[in-house]
PDB file of N, CA and C in Angstrom:
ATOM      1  N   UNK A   1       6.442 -13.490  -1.480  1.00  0.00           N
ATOM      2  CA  UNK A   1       7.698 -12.853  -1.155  1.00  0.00           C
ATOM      3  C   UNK A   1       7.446 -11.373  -0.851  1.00  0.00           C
ATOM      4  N   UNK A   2       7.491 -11.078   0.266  1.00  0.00           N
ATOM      5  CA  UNK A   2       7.689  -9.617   0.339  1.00  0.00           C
ATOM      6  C   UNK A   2       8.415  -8.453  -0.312  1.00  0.00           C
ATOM      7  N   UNK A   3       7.912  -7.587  -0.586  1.00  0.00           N
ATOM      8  CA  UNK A   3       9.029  -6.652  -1.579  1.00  0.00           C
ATOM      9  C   UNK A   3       9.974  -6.007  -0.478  1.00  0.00           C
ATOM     10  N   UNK A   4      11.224  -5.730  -1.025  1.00  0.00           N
ATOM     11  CA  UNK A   4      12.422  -5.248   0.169  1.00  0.00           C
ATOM     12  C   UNK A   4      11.778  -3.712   0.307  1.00  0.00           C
ATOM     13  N   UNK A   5      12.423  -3.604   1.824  1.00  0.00           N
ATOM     14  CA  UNK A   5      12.455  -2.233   2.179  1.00  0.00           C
ATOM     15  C   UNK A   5      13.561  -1.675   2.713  1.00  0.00           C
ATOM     16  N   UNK A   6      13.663  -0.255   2.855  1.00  0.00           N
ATOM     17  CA  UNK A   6      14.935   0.622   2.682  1.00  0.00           C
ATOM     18  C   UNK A   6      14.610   1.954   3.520  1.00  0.00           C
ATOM     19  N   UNK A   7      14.892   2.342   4.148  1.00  0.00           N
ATOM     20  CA  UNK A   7      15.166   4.194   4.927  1.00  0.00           C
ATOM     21  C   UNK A   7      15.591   5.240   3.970  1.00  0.00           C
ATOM     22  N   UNK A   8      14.545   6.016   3.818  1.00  0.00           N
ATOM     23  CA  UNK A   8      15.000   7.155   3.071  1.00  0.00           C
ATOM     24  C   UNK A   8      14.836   8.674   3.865  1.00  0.00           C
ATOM     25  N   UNK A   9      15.653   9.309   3.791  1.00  0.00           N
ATOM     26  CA  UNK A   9      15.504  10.900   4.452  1.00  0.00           C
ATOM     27  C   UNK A   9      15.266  12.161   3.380  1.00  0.00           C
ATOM     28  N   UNK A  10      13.972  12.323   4.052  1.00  0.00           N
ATOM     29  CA  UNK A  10      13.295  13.768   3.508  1.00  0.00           C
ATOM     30  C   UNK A  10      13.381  14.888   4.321  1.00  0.00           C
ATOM     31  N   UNK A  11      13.936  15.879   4.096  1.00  0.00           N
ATOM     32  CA  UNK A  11      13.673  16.978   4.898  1.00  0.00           C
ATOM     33  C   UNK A  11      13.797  16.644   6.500  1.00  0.00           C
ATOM     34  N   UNK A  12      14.945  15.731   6.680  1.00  0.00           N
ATOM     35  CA  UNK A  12      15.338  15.515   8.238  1.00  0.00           C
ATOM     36  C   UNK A  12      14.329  14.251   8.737  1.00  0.00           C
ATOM     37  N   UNK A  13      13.530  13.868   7.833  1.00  0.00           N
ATOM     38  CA  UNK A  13      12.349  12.926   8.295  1.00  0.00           C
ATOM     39  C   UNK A  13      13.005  11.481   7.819  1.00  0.00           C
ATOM     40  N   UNK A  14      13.161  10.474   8.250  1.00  0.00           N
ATOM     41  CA  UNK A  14      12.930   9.297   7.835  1.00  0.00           C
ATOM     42  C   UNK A  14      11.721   8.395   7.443  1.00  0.00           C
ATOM     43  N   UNK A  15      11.607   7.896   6.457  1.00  0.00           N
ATOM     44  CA  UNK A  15      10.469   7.061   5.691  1.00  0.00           C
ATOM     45  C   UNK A  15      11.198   5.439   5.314  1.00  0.00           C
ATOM     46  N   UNK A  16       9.975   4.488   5.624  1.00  0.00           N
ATOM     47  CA  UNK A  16      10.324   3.003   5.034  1.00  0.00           C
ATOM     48  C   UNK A  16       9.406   3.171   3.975  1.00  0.00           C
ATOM     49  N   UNK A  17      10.253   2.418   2.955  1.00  0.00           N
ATOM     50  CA  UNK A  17       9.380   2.460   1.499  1.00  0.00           C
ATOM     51  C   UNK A  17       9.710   1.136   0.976  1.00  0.00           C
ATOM     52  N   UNK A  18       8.958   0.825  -0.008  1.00  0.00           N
ATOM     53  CA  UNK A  18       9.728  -0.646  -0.701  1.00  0.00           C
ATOM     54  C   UNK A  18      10.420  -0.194  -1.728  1.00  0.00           C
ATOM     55  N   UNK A  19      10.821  -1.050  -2.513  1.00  0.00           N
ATOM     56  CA  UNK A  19      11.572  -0.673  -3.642  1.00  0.00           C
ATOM     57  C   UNK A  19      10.721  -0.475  -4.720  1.00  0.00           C
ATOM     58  N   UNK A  20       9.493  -0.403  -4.972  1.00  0.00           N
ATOM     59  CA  UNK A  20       8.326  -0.074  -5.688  1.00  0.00           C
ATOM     60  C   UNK A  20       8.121   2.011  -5.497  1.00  0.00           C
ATOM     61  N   UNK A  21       8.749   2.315  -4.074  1.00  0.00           N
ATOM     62  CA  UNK A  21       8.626   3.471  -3.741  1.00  0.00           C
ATOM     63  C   UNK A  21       7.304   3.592  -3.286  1.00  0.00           C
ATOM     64  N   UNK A  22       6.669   2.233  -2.788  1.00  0.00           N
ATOM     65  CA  UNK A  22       5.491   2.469  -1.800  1.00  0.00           C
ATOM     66  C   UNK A  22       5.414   2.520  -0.439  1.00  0.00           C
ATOM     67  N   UNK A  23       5.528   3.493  -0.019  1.00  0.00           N
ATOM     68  CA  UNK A  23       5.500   3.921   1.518  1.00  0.00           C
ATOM     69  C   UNK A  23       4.917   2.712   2.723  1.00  0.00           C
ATOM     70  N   UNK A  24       5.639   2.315   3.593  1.00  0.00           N
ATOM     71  CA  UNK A  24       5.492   1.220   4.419  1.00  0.00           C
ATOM     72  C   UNK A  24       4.410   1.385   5.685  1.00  0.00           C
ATOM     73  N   UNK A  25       4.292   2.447   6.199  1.00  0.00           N
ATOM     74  CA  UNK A  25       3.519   3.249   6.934  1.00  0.00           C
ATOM     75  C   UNK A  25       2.443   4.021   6.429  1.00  0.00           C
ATOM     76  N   UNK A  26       1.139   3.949   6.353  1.00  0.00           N
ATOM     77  CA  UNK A  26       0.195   4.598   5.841  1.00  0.00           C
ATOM     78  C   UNK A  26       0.245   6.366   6.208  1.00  0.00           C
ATOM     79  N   UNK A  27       0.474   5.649   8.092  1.00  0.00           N
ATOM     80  CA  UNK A  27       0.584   7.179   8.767  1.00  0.00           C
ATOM     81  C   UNK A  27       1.634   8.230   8.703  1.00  0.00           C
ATOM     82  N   UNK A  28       2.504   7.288   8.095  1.00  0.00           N
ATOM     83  CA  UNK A  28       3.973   8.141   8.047  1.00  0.00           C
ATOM     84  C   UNK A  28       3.691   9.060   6.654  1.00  0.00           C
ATOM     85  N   UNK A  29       2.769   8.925   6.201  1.00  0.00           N
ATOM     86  CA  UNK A  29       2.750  10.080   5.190  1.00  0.00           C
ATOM     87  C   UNK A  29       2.283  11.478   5.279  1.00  0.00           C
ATOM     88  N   UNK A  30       3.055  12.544   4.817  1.00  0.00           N
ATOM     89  CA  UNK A  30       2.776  13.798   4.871  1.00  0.00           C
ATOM     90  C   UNK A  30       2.915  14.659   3.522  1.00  0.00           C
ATOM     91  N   UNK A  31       3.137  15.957   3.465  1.00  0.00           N
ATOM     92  CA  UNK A  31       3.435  16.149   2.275  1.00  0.00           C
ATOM     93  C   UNK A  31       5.103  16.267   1.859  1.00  0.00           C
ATOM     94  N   UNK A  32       5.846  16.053   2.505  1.00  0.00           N
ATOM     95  CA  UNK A  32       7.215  15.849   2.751  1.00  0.00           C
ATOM     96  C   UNK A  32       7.602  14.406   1.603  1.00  0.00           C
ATOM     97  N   UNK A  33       6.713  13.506   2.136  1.00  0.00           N
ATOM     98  CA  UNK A  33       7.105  12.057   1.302  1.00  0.00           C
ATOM     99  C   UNK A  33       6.309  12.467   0.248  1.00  0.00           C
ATOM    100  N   UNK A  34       4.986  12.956   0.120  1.00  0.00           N
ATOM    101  CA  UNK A  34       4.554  13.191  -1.497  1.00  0.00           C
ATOM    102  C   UNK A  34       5.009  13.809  -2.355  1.00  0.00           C
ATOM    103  N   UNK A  35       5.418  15.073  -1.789  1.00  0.00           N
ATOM    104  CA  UNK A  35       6.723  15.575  -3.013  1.00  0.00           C
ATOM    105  C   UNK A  35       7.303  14.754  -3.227  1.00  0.00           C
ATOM    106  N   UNK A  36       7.880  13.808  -2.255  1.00  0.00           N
ATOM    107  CA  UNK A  36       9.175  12.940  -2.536  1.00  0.00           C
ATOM    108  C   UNK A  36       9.013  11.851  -3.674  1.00  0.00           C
ATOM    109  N   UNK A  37       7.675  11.437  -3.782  1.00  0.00           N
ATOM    110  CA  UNK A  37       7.475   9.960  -4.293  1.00  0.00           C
ATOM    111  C   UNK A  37       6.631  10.825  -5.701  1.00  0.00           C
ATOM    112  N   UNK A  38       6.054  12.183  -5.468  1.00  0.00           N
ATOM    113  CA  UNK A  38       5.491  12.348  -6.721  1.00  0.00           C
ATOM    114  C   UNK A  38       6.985  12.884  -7.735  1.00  0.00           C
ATOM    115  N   UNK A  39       8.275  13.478  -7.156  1.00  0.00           N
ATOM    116  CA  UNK A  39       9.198  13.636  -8.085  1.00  0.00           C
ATOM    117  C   UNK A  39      10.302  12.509  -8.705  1.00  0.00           C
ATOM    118  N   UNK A  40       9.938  10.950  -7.683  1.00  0.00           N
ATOM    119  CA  UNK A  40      10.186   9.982  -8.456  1.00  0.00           C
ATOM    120  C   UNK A  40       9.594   9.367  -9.302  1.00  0.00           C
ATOM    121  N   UNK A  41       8.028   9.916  -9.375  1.00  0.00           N
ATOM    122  CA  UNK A  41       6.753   9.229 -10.252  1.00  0.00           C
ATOM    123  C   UNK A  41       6.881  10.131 -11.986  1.00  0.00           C
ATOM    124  N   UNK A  42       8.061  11.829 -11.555  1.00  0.00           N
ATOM    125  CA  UNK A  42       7.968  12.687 -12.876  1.00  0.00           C
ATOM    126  C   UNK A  42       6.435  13.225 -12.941  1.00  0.00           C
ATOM    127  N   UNK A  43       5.568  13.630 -11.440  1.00  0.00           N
ATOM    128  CA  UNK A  43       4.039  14.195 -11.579  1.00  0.00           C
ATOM    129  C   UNK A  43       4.676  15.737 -11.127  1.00  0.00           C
ATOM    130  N   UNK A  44       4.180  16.421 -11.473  1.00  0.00           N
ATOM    131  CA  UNK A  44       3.687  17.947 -10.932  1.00  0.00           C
ATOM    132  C   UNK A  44       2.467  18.159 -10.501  1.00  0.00           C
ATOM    133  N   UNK A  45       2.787  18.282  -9.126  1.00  0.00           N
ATOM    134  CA  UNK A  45       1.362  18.127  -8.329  1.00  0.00           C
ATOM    135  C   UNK A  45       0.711  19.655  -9.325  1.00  0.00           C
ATOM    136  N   UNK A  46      -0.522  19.135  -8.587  1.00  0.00           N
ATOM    137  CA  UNK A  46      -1.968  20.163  -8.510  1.00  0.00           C
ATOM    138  C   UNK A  46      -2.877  20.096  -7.914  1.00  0.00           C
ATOM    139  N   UNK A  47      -3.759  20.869  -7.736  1.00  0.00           N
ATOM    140  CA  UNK A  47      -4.775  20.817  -6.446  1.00  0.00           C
ATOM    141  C   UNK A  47      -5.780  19.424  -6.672  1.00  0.00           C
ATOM    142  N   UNK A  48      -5.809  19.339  -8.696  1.00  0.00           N
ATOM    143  CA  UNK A  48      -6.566  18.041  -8.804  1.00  0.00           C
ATOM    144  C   UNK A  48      -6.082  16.760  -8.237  1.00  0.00           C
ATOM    145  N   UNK A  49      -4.554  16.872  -8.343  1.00  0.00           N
ATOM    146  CA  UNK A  49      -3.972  15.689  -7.550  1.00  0.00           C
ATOM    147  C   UNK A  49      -4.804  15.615  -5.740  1.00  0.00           C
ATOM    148  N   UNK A  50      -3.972  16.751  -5.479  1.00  0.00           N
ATOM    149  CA  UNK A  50      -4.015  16.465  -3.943  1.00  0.00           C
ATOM    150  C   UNK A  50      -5.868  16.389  -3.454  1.00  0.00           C
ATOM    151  N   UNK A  51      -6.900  16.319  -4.314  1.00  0.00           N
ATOM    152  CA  UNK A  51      -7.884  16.372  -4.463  1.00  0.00           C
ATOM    153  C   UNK A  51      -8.571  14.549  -4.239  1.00  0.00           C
ATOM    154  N   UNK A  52      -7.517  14.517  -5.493  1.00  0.00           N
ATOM    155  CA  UNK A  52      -7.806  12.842  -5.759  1.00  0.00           C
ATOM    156  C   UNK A  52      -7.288  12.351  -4.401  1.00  0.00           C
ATOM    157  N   UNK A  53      -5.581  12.400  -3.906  1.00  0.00           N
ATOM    158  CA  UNK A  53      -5.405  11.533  -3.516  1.00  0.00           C
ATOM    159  C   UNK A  53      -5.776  12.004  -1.815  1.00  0.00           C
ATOM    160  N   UNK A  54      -6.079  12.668  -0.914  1.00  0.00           N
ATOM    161  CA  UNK A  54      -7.170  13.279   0.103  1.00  0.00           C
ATOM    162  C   UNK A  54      -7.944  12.250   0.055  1.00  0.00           C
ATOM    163  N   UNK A  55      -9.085  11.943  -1.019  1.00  0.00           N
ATOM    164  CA  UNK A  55     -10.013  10.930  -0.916  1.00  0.00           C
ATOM    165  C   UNK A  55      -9.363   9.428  -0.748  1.00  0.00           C
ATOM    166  N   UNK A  56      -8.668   9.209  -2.081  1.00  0.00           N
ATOM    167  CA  UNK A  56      -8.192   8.372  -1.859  1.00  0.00           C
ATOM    168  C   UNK A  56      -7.727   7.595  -0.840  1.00  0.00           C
ATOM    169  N   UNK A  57      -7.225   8.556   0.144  1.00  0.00           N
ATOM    170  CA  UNK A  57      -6.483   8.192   1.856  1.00  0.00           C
ATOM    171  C   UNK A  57      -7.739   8.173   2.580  1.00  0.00           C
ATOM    172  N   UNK A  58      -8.576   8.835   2.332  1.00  0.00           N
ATOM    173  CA  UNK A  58     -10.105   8.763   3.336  1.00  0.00           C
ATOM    174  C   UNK A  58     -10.602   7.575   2.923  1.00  0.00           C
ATOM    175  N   UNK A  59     -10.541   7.049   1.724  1.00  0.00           N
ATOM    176  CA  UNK A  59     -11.555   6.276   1.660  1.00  0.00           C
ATOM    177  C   UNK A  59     -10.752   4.906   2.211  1.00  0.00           C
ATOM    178  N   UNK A  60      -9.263   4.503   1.673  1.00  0.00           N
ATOM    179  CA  UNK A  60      -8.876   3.771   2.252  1.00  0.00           C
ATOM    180  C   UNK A  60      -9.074   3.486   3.931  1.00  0.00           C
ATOM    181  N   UNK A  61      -8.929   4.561   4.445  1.00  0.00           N
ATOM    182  CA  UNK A  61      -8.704   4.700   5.575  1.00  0.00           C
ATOM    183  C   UNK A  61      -9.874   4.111   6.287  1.00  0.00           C
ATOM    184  N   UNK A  62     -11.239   4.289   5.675  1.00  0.00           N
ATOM    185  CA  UNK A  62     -12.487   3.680   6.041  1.00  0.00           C
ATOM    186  C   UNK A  62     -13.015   2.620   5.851  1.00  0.00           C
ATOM    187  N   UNK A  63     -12.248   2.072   4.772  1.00  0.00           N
ATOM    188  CA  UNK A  63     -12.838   0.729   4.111  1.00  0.00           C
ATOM    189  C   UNK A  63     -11.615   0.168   4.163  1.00  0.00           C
ATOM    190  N   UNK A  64     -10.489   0.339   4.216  1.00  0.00           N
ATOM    191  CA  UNK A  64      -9.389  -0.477   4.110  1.00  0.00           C
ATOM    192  C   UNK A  64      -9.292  -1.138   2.650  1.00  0.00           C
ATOM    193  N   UNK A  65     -10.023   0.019   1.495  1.00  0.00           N
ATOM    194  CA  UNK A  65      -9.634  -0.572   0.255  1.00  0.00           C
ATOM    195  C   UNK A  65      -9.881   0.371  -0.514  1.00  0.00           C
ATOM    196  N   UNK A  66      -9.238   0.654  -2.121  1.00  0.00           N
ATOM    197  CA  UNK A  66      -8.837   1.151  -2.534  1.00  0.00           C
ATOM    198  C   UNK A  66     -10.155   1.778  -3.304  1.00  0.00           C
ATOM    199  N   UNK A  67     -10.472   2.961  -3.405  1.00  0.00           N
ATOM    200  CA  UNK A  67     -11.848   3.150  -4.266  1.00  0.00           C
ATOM    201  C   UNK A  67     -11.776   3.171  -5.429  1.00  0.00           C
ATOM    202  N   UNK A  68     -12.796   3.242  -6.424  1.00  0.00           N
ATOM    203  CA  UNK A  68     -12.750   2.825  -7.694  1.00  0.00           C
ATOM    204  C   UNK A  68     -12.579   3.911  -8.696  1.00  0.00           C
ATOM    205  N   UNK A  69     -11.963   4.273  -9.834  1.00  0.00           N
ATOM    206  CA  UNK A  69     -11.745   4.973 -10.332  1.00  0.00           C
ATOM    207  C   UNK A  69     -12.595   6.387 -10.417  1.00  0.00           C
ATOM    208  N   UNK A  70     -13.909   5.852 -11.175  1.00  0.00           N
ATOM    209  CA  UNK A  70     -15.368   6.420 -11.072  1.00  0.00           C
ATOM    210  C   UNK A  70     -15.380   7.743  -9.532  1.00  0.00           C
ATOM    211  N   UNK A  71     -15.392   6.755  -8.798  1.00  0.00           N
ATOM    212  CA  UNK A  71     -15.606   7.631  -7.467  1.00  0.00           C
ATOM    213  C   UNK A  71     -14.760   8.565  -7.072  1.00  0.00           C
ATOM    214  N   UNK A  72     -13.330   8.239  -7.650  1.00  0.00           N
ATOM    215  CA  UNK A  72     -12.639   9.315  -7.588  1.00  0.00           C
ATOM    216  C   UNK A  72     -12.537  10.698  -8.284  1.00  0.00           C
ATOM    217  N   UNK A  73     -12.832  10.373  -9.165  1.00  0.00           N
ATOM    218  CA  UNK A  73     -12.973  11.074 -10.965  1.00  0.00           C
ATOM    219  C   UNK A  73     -14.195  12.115 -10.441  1.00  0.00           C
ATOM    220  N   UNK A  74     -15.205  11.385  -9.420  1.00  0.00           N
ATOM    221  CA  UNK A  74     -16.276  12.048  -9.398  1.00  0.00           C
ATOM    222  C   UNK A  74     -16.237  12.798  -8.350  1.00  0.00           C
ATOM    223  N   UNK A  75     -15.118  12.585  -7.039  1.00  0.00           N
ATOM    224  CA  UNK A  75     -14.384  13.838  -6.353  1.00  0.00           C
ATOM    225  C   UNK A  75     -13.964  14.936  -6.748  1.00  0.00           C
ATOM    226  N   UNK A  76     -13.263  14.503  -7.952  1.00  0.00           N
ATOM    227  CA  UNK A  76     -12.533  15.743  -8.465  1.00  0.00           C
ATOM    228  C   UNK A  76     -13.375  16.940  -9.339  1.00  0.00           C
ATOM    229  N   UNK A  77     -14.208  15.905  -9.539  1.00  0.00           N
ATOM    230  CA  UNK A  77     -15.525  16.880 -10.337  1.00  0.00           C
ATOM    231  C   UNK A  77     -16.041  17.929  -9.215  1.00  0.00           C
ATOM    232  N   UNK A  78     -16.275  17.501  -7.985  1.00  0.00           N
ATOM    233  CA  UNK A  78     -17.691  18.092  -6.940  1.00  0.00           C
ATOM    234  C   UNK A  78     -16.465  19.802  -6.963  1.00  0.00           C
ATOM    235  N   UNK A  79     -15.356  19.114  -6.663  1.00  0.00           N
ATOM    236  CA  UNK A  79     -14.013  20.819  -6.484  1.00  0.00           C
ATOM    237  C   UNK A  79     -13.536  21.189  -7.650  1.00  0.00           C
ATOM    238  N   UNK A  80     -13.707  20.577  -8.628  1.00  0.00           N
ATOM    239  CA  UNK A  80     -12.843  21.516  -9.943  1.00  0.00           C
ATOM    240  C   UNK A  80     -13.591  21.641 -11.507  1.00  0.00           C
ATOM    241  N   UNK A  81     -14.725  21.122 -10.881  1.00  0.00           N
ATOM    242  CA  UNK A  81     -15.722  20.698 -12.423  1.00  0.00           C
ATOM    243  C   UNK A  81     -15.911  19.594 -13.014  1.00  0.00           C
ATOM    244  N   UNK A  82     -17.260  19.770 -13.575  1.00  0.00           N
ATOM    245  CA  UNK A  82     -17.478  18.278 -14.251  1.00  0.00           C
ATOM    246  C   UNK A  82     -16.603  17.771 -15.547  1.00  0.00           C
ATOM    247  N   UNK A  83     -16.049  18.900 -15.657  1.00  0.00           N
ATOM    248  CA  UNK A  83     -15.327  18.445 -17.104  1.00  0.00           C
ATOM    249  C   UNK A  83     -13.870  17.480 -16.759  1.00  0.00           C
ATOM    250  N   UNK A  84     -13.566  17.784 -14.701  1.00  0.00           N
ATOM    251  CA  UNK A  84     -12.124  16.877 -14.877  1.00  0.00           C
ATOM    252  C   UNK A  84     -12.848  15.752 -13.860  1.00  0.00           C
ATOM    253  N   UNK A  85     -14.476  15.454 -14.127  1.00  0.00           N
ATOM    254  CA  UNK A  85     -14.768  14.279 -13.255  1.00  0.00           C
ATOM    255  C   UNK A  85     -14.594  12.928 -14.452  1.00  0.00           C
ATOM    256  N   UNK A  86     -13.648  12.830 -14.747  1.00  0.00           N
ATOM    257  CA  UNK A  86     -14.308  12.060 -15.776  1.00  0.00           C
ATOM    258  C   UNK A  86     -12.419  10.883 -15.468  1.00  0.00           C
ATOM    259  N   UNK A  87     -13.054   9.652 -15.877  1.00  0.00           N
ATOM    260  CA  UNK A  87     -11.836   8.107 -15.761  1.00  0.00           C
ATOM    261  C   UNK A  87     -10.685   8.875 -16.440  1.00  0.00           C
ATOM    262  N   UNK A  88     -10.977   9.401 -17.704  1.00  0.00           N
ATOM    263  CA  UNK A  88      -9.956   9.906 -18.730  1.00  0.00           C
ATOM    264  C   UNK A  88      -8.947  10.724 -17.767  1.00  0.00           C
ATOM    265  N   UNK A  89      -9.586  11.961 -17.827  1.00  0.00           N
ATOM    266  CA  UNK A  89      -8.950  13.222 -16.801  1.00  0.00           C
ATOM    267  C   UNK A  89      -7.893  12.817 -15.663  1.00  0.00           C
ATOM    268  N   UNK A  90      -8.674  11.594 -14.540  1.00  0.00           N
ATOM    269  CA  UNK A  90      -8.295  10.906 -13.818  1.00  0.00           C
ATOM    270  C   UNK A  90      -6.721  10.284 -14.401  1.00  0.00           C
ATOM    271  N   UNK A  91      -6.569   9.171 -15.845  1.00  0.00           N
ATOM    272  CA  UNK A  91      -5.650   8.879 -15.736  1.00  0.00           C
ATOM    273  C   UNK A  91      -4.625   9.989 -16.650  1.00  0.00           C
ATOM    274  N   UNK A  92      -4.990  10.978 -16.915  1.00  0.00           N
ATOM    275  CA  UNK A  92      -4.447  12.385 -17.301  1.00  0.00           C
ATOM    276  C   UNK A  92      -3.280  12.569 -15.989  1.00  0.00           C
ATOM    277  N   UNK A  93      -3.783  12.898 -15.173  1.00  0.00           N
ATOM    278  CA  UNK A  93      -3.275  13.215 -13.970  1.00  0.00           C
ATOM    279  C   UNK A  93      -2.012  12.232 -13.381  1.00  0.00           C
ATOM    280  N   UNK A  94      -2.741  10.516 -13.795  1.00  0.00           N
ATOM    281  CA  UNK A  94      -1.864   9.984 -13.092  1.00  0.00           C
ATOM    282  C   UNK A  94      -1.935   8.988 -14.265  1.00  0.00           C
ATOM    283  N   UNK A  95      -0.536   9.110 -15.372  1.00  0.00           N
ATOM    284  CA  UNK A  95      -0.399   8.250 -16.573  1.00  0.00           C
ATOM    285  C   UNK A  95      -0.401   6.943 -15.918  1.00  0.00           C
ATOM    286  N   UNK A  96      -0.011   6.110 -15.086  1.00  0.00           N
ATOM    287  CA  UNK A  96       0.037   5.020 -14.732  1.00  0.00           C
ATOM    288  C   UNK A  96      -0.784   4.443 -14.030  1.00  0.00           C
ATOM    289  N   UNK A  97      -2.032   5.019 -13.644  1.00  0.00           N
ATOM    290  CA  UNK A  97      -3.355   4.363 -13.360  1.00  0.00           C
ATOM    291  C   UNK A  97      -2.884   4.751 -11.308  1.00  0.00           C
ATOM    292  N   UNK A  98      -3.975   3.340 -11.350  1.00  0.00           N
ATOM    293  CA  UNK A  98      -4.492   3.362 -10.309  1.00  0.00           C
ATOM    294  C   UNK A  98      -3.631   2.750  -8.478  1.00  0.00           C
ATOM    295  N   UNK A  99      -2.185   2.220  -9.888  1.00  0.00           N
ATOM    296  CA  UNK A  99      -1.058   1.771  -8.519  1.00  0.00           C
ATOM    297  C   UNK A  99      -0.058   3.263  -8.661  1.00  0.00           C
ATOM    298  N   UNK A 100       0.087   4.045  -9.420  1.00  0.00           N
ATOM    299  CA  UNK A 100       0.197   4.961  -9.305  1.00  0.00           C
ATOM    300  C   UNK A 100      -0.412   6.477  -8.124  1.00  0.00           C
ATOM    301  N   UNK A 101      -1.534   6.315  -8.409  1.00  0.00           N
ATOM    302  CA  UNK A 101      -2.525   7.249  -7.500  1.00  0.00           C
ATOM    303  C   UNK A 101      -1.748   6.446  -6.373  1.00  0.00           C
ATOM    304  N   UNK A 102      -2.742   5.162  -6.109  1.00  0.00           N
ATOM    305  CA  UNK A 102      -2.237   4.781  -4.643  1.00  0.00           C
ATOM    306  C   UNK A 102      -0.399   4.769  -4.217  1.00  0.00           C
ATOM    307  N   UNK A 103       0.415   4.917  -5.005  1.00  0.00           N
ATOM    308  CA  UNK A 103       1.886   5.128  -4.379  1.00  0.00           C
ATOM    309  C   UNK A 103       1.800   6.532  -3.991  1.00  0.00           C
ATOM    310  N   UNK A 104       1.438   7.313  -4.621  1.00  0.00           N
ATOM    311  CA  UNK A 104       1.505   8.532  -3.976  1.00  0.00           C
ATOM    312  C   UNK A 104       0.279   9.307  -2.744  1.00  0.00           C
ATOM    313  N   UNK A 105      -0.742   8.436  -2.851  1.00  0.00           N
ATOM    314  CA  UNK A 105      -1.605   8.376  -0.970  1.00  0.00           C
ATOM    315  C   UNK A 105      -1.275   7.754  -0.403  1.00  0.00           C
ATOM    316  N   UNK A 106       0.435   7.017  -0.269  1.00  0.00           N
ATOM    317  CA  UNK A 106       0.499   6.827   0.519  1.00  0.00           C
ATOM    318  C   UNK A 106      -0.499   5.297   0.994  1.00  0.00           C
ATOM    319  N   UNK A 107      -1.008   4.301  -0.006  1.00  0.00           N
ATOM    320  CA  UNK A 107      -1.715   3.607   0.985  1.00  0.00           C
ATOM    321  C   UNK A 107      -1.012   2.207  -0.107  1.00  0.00           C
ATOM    322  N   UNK A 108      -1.579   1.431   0.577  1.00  0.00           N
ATOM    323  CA  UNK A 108      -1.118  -0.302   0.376  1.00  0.00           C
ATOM    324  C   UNK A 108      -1.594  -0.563  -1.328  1.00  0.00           C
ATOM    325  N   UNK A 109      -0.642  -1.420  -1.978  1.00  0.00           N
ATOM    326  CA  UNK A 109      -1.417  -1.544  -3.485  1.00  0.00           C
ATOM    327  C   UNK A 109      -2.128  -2.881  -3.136  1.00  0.00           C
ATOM    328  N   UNK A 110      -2.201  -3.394  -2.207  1.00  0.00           N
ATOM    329  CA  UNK A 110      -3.721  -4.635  -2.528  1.00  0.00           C
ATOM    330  C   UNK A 110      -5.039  -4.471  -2.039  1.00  0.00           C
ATOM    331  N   UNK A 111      -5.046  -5.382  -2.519  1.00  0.00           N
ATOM    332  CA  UNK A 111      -6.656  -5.354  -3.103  1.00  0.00           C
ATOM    333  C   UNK A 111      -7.514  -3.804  -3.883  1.00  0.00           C
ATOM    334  N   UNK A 112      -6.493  -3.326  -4.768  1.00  0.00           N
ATOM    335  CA  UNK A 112      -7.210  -2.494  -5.394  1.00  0.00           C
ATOM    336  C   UNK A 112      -8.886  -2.453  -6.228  1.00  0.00           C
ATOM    337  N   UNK A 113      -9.361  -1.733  -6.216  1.00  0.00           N
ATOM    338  CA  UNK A 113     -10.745  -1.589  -6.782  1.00  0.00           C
ATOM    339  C   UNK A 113     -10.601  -1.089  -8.645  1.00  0.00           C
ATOM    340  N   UNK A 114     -10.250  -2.003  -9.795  1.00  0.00           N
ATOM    341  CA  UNK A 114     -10.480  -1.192 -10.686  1.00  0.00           C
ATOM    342  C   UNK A 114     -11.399  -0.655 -11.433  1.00  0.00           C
TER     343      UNK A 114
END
């Protein structure tokens, strides 16, 4: 069953999302919908976010699948230190794991990598 979708307006922009608040369009994301979906998620961005989820969208974008925690954790290390490369730090950032991260890059929740 497909999850429903709905039109929402940001800043004059229209977005399809499901009712999960996962963005229907990979490309339709900017930082317009990430504010949008990180102030329904209750995150306050930070550079570690937009760090994580940057890769996150690259890597999807190349493999068409979701990268694995580790690899991300270990992004955030190479720009902000080894002390926030770490799984922990990672779900620091984003209390709800890894369908979390991916609602807010903007990319598809299947076939995630955990």
């Amino acid at each position: 069953m497909k999850d429903p979708r709905y039109t929402i307006e940001v800043n004059g922009k229209e977005y399809t999302i499901t009712n999960n608040n996962q963005l229907s369009d990979i490309d339709a994301w900017d930082g317009d919908i990430l504010n949008w979906l990180a102030e329904k998620a209750d995150i306050s961005l930070q550079d570690e976010h937009h760090t994580a989820l940057q890769y996150i969208r690259a890597t999807y974008k190349e493999r068409q699948r979701y990268p694995v925690v580790r690899l991300v954790a270990a992004q955030i290390a190479k720009k902000h230190g080894a002390e926030k490369g770490t799984p922990q730090y990672f779900y620091n950032l984003f209390p709800k794991g890894v369908q979390q991260a991916s609602t807010l890059a903007g990319v598809p929740l299947k076939e995630l990598c955990f």
